[in-house]
Protein backbone atom coordinates (compact mmCIF):
# COMPACT_ATOMS: atom_id res chain seq x y z
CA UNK A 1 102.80 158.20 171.23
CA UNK A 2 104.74 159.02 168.19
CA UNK A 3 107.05 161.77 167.21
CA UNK A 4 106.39 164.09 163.93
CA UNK A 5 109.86 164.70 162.40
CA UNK A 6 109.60 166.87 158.97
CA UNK A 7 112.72 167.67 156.90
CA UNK A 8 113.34 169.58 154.03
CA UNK A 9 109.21 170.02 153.27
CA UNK A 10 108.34 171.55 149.95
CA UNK A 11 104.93 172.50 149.04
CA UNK A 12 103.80 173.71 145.70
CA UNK A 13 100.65 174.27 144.09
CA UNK A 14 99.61 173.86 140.34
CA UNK A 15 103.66 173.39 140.48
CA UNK A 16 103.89 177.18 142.06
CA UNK A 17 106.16 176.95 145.11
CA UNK A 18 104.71 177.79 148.32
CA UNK A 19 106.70 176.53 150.83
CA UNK A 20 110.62 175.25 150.70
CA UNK A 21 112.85 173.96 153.75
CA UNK A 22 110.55 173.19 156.24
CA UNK A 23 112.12 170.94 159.20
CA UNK A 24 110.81 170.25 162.81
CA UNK A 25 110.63 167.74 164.93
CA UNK A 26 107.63 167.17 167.28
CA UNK A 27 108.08 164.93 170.36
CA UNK A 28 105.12 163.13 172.31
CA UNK A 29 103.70 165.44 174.75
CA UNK A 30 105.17 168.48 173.20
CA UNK A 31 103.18 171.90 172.34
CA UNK A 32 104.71 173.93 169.40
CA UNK A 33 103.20 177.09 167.68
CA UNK A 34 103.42 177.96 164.22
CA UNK A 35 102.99 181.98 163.72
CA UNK A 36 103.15 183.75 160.78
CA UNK A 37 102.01 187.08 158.70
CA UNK A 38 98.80 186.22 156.64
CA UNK A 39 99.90 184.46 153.43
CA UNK A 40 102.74 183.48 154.63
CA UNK A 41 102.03 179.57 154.53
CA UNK A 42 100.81 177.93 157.50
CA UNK A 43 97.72 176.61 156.67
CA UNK A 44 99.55 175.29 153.44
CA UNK A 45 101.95 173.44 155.49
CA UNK A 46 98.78 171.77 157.63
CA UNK A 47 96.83 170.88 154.57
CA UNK A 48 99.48 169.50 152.85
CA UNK A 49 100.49 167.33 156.01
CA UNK A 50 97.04 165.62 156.17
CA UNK A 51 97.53 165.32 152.53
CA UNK A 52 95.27 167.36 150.65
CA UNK A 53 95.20 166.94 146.48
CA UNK A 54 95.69 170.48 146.04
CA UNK A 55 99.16 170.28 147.29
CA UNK A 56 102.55 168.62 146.10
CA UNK A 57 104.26 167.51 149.30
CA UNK A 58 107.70 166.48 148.66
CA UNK A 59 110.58 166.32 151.18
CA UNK A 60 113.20 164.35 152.26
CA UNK A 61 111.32 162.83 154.86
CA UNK A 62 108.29 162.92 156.76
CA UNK A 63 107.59 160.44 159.48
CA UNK A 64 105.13 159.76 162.28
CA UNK A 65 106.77 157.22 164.17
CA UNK A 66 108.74 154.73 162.20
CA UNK A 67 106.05 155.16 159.19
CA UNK A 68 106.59 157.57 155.94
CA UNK A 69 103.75 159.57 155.92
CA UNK A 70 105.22 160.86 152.21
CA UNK A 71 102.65 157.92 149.76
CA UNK A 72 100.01 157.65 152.20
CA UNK A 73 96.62 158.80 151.64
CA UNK A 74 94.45 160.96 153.83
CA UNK A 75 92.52 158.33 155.62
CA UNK A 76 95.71 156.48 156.24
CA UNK A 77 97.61 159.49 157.67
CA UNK A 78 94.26 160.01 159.84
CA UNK A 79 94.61 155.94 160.94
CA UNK A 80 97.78 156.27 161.48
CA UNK A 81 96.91 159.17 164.14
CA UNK A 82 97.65 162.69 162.46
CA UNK A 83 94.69 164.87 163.12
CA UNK A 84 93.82 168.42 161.61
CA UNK A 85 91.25 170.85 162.93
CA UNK A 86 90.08 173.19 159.91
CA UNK A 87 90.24 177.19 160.57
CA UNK A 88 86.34 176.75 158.81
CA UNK A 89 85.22 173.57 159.40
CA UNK A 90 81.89 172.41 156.47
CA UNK A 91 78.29 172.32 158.11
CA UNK A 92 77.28 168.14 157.28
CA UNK A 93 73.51 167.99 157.03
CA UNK A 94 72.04 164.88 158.07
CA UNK A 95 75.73 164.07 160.07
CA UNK A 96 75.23 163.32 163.22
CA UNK A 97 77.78 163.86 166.00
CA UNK A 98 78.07 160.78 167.19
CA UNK A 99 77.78 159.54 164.02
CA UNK A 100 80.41 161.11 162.08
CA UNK A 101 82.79 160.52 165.45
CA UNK A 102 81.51 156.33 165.99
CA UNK A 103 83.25 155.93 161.91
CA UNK A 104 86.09 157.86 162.99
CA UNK A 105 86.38 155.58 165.84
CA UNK A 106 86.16 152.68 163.98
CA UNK A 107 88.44 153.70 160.96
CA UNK A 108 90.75 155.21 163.95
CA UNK A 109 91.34 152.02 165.82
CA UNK A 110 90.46 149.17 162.94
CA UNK A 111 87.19 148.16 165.04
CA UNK A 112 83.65 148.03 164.96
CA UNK A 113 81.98 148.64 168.30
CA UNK A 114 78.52 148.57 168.79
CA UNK A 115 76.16 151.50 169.03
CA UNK A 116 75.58 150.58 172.78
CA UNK A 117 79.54 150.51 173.66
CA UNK A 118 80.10 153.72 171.81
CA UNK A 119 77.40 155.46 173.53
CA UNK A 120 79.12 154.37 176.75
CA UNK A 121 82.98 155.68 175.15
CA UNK A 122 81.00 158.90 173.74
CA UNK A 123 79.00 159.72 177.55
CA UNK A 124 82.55 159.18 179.27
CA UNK A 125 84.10 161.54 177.60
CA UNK A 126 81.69 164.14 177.42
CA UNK A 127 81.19 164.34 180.92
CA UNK A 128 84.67 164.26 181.25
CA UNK A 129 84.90 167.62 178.72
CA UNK A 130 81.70 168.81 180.33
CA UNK A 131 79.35 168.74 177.08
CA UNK A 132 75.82 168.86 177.13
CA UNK A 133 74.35 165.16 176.53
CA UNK A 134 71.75 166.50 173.34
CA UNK A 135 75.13 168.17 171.73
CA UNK A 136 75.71 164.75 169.91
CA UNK A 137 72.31 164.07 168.15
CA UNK A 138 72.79 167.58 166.41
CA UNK A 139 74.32 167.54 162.92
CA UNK A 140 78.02 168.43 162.41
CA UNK A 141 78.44 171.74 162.74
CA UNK A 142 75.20 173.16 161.45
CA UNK A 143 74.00 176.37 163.35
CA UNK A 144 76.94 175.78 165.65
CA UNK A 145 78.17 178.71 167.15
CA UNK A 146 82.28 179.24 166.87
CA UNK A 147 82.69 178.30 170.41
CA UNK A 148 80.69 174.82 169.95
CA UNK A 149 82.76 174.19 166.67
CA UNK A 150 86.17 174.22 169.08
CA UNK A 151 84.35 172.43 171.55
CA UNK A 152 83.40 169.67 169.29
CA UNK A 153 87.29 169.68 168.29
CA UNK A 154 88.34 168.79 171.86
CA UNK A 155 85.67 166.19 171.85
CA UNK A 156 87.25 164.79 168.75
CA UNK A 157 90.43 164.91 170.28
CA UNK A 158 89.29 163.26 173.12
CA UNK A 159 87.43 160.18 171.55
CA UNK A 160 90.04 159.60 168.42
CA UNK A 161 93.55 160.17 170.83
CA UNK A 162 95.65 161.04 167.66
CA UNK A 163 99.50 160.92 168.29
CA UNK A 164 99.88 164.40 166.77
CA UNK A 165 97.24 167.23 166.75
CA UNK A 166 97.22 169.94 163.82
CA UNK A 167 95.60 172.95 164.87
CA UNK A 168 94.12 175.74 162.37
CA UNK A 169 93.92 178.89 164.28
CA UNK A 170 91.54 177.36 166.98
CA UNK A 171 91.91 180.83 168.93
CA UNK A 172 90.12 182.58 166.03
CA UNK A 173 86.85 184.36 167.19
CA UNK A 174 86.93 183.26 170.47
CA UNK A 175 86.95 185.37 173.66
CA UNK A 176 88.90 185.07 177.27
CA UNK A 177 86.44 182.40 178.58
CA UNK A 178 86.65 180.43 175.26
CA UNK A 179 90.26 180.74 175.17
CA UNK A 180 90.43 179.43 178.92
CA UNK A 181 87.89 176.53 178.20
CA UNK A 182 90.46 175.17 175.33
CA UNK A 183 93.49 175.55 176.57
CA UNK A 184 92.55 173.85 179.78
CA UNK A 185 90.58 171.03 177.97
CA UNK A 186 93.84 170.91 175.19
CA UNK A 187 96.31 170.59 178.39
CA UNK A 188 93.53 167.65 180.29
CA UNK A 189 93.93 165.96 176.70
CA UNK A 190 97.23 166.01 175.92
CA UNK A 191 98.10 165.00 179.42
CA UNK A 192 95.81 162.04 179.47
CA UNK A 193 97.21 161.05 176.15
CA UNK A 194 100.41 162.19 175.52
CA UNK A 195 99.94 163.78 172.16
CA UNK A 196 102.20 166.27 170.56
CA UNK A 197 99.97 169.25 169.18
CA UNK A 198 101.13 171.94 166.53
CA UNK A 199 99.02 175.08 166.78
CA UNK A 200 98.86 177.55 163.78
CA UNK A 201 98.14 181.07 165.08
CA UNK A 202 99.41 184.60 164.17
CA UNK A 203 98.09 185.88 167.75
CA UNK A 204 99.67 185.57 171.20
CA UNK A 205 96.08 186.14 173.37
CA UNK A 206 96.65 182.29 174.27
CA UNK A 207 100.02 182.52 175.71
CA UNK A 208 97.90 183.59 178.89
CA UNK A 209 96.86 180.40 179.31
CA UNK A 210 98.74 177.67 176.90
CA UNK A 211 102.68 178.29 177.15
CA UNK A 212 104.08 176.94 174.09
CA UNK A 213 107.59 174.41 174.61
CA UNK A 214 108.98 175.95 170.79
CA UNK A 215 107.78 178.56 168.49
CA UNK A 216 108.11 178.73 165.24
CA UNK A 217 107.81 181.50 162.92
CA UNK A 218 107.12 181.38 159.05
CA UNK A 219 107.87 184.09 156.86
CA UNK A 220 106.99 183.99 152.77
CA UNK A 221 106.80 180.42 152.55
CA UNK A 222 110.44 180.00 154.67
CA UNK A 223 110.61 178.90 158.74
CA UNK A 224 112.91 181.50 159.64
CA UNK A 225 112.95 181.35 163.35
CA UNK A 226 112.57 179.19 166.11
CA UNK A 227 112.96 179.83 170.05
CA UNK A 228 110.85 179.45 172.94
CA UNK A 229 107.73 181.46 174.12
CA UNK A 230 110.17 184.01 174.63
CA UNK A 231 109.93 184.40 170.48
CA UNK A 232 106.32 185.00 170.71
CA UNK A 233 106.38 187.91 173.41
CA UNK A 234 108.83 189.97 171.10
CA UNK A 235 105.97 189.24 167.90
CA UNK A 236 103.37 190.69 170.21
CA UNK A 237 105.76 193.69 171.07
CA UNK A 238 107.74 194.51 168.39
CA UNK A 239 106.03 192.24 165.10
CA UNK A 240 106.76 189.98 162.61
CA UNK A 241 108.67 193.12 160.66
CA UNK A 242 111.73 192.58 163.45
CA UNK A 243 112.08 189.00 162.59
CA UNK A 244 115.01 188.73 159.62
């Protein structure tokens, strides 16, 4: 697995900054949070890692691995194994499931197996996360409830093993069972595969069950703290108005 090292990010839109000095470095295996007031740039930073044309991504470097992710397009980031969850993932009519994940499996690991041996990859891991067997000839997240919109995240996860995980908010909505069901299937994944995983949140309900190994705190478009879990017990008590 590879390590995500950002220094220096800027992000701008319409050339409007929005971001400025972002550095972190994300090791294989590692679990960091990124919390933050509303508006205060997370899901910038995200969409403008995966490379989104909305945003002007400049820095002094941004690696995964030994490979600049600075001039490569979205599908290449996404080969090269950075994955983002959307906070409101699009319904896809006519998308299946299995589907939409056999291309990303294909495009993922520059093959072409058949229908048969995906099936085979696609059962494994579903019984592995637990998932009904009709959930994958359903289209992509049309009528799906919020919980089966996370679960089909993990399943993502599971099938496409990226080396670094971007997470929008996947707590949103969800309740102490749902919370429970990812963390433990985010922990079986990351174990099995040794992925690093950011997670944008501005809550602490999943501390219960998902202890974080850095926390990071952004603040009108500037990281202005990092610390342990530690960091994200004093948000819960105290806010993000004790944080200089």
């Amino acid at each position: 697995m590879k390590t995500l090292t950002i220094k220096d990010a800027e992000v701008a839109v319409d050339e409007v900054p929005i971001l400025s000095n972002i550095s972190l470095t994300l090791l294989p295996g590692e679990t960091h949070w990124l919390m933050g007031p509303n508006g205060s740039g997370k899901s910038t930073l995200a969409n403008a890692l995966a490379g989104h044309p909305k945003y002007t991504l400049k820095a002094k470097d941004i690696r995964l691995g030994d490979r600049s992710l600075t001039e490569m397009s979205v599908h290449n980031r996404a080969q090269e194994g950075l994955f983002l969850s959307l906070q409101y993932p699009p319904a896809l009519e006519g998308v299946t499931v299995t589907n939409l994940l056999k291309n990303a499996y294909n495009a993922r690991f520059h093959t072409d197996v058949s229908v048969l041996e995906f099936r085979n990859i696609l059962k494994a891991a579903m019984e592995e996360l637990e998932l009904p067997q009709d959930f994958t000839s359903r289209y992509v997240h049309a009528g799906f409830s919020g919980g089966e919109k996370k679960r089909l995240e993990m399943l993502q996860l599971r099938i496409l093993e990226p080396e670094v995980a971007i997470l929008d908010e996947p707590d949103s909505g969800l309740d102490v069972d749902g919370l429970k069901m990812l963390a433990d299937q985010l922990r079986y994944i990351q174990q099995r595969t040794g992925m690093g995983i950011l997670i944008i949140t501005h809550y602490t309900q999943l501390l219960e069950y998902l202890e974080p190994n850095y926390v990071h705190v952004l603040k009108s478009g500037q990281l202005i703290q990092s610390g342990d879990q530690e960091l994200a017990r004093r948000i819960q008590r105290e806010g993000y108005g004790s944080l200089s």
